[in-house]
N, C-alpha and C. Protein backbone atom coordinates (compact mmCIF):
# COMPACT_ATOMS: atom_id res chain seq x y z
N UNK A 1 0.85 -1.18 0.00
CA UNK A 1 0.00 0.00 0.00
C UNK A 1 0.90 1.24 0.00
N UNK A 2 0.36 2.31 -0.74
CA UNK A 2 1.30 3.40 -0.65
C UNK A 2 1.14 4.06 -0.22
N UNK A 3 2.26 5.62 0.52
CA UNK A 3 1.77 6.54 1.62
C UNK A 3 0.78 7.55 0.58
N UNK A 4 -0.29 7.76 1.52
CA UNK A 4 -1.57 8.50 1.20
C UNK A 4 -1.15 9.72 1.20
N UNK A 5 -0.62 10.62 0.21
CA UNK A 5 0.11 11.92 0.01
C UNK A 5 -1.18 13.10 -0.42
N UNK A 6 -2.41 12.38 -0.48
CA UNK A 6 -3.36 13.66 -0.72
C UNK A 6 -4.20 13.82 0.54
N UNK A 7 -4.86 15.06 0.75
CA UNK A 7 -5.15 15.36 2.13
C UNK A 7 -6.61 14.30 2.15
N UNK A 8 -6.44 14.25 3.36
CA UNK A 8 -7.30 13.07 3.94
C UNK A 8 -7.76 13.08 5.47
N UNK A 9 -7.76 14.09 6.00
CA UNK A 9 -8.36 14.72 7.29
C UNK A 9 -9.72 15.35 6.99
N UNK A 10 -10.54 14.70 8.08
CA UNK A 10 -11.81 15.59 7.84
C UNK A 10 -11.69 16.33 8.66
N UNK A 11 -12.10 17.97 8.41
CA UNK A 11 -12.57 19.39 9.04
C UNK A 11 -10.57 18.95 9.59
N UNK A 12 -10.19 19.57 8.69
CA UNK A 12 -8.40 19.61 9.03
C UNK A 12 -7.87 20.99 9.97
N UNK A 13 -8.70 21.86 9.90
CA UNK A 13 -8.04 22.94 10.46
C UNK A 13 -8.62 22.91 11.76
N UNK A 14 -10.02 22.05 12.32
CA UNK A 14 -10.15 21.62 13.82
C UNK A 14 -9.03 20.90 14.39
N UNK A 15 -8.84 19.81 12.83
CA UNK A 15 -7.17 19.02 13.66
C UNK A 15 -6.07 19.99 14.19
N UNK A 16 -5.96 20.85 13.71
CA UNK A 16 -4.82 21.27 13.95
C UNK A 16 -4.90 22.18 15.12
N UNK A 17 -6.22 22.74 15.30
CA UNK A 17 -6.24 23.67 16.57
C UNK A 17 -6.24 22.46 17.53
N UNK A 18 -6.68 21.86 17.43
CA UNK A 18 -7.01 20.92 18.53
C UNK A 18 -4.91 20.12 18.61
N UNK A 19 -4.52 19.94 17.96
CA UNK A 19 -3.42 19.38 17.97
C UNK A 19 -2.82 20.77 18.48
N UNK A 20 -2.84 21.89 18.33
CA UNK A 20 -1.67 23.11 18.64
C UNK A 20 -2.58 23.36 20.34
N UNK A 21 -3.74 23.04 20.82
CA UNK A 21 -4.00 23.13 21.45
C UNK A 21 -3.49 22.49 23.03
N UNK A 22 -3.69 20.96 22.47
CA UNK A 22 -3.12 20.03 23.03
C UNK A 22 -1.63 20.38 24.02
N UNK A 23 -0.82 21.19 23.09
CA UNK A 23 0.63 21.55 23.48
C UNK A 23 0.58 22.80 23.95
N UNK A 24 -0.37 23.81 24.20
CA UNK A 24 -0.56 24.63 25.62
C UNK A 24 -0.05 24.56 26.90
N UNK A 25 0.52 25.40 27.40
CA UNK A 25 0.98 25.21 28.98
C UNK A 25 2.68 23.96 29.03
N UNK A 26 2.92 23.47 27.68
CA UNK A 26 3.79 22.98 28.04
C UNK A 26 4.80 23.50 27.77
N UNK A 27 5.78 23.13 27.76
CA UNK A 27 7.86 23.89 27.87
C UNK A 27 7.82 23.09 26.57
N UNK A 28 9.23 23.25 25.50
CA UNK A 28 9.41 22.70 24.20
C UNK A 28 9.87 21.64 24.80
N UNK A 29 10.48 21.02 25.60
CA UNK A 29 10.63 19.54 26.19
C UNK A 29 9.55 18.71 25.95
N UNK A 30 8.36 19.14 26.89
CA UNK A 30 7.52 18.06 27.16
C UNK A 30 6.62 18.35 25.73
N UNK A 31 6.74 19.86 24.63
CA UNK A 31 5.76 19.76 23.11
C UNK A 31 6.38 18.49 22.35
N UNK A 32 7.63 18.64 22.66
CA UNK A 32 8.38 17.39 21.84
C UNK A 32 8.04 16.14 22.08
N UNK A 33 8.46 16.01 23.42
CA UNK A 33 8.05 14.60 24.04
C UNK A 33 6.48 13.89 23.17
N UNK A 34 5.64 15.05 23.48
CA UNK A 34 4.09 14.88 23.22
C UNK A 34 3.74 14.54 21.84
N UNK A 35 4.78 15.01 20.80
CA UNK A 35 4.84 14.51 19.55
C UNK A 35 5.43 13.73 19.07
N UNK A 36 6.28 13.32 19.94
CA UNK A 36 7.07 11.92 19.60
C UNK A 36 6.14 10.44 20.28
N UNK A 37 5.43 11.37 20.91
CA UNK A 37 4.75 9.94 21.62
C UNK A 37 3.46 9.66 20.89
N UNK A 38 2.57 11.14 20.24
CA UNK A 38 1.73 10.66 18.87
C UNK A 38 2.37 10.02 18.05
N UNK A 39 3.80 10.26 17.55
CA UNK A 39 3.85 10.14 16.43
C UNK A 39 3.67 8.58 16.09
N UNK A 40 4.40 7.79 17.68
CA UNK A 40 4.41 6.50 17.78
C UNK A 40 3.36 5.90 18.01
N UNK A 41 2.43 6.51 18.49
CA UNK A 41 0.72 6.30 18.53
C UNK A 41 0.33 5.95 17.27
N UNK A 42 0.62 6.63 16.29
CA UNK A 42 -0.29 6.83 15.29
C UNK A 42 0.47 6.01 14.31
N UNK A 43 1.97 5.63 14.41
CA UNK A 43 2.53 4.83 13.42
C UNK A 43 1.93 3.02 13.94
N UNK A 44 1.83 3.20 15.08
CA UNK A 44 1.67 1.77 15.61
C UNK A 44 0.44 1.26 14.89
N UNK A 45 -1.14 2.35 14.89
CA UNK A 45 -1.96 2.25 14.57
C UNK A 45 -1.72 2.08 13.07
N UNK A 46 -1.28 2.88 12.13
CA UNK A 46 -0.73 2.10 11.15
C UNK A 46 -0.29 0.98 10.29
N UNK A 47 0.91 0.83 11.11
CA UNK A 47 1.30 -0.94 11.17
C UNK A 47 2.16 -1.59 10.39
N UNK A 48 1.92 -0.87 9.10
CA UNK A 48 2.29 -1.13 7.84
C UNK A 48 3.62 -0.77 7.29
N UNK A 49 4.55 -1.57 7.53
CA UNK A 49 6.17 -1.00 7.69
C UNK A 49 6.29 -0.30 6.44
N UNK A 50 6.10 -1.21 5.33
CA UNK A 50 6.14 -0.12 3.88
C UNK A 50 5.98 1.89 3.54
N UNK A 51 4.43 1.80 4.54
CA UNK A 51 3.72 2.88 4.77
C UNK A 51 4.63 3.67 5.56
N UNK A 52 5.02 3.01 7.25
CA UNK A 52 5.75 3.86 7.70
C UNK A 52 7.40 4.50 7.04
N UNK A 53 8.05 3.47 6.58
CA UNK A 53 9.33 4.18 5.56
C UNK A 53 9.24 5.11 4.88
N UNK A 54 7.46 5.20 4.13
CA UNK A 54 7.58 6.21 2.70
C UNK A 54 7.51 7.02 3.77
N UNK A 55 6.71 7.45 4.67
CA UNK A 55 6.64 8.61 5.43
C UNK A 55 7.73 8.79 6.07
N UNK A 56 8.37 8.37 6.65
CA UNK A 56 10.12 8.64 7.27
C UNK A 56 10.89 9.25 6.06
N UNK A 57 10.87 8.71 5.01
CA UNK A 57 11.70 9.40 4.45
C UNK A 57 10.66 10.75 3.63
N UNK A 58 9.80 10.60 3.47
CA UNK A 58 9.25 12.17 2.80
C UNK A 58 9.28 12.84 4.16
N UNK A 59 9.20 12.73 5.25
CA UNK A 59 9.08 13.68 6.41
C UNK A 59 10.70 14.63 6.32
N UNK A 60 11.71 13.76 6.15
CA UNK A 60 13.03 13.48 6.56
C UNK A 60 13.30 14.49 5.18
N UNK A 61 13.04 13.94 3.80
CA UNK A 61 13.70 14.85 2.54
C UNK A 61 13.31 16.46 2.77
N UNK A 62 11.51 16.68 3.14
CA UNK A 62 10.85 17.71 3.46
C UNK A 62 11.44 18.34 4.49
N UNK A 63 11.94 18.04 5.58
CA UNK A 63 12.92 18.56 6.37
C UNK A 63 14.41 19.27 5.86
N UNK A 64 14.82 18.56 5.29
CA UNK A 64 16.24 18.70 4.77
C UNK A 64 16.20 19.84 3.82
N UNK A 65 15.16 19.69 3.00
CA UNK A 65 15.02 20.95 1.69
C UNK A 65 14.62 22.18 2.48
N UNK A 66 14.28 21.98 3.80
CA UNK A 66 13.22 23.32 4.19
C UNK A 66 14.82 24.03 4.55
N UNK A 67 16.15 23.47 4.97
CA UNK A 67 17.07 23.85 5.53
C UNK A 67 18.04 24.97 4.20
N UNK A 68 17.53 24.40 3.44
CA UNK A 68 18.42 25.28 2.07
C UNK A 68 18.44 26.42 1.58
C-alpha cells in the first residue's frame, strides 16, 4: 500500500487547533516529548512498515530541503 500523500483529514483545520491546542501550557521539552509519543501512537496504529518508511523518508527529505 502506498503513503496517502493527498489530504485526507476531515474538518483539518479543527485538527490542527485541537493538535496546537493540546501543546498549551507545556515547555518545548515536554511539546516534543508529546509529539514523539503521537507520532508513535499513530505509526503503531498504522502498522504497515512499507507505509511507515515512505513517510520517514518524505518527512526526513521535506525537512532537509526546508534547511536550504
Amino acid at each position: 500500500m502506498p503513503l496517502m500523500r493527498q489530504p485526507n483529514i476531515v474538518d483539518h483545520d479543527a485538527f490542527y487547533e485541537e493538535l496546537i491546542d493540546a501543546q498549551r501550557d507545556m515547555n518545548d521539552e515536554q511539546a516534543d516529548m508529546f509529539l514523539a509519543k503521537l507520532v508513535l501512537i499513530l505509526a503503531n496504529h498504522v502498522g504497515d512498515r512499507e507505509v511507515l518508511s515512505q513517510a520517514i523518508q518524505l518527512a526526513r527529505a521535506n525537512t532537509l530541503a526546508q534547511r536550504a
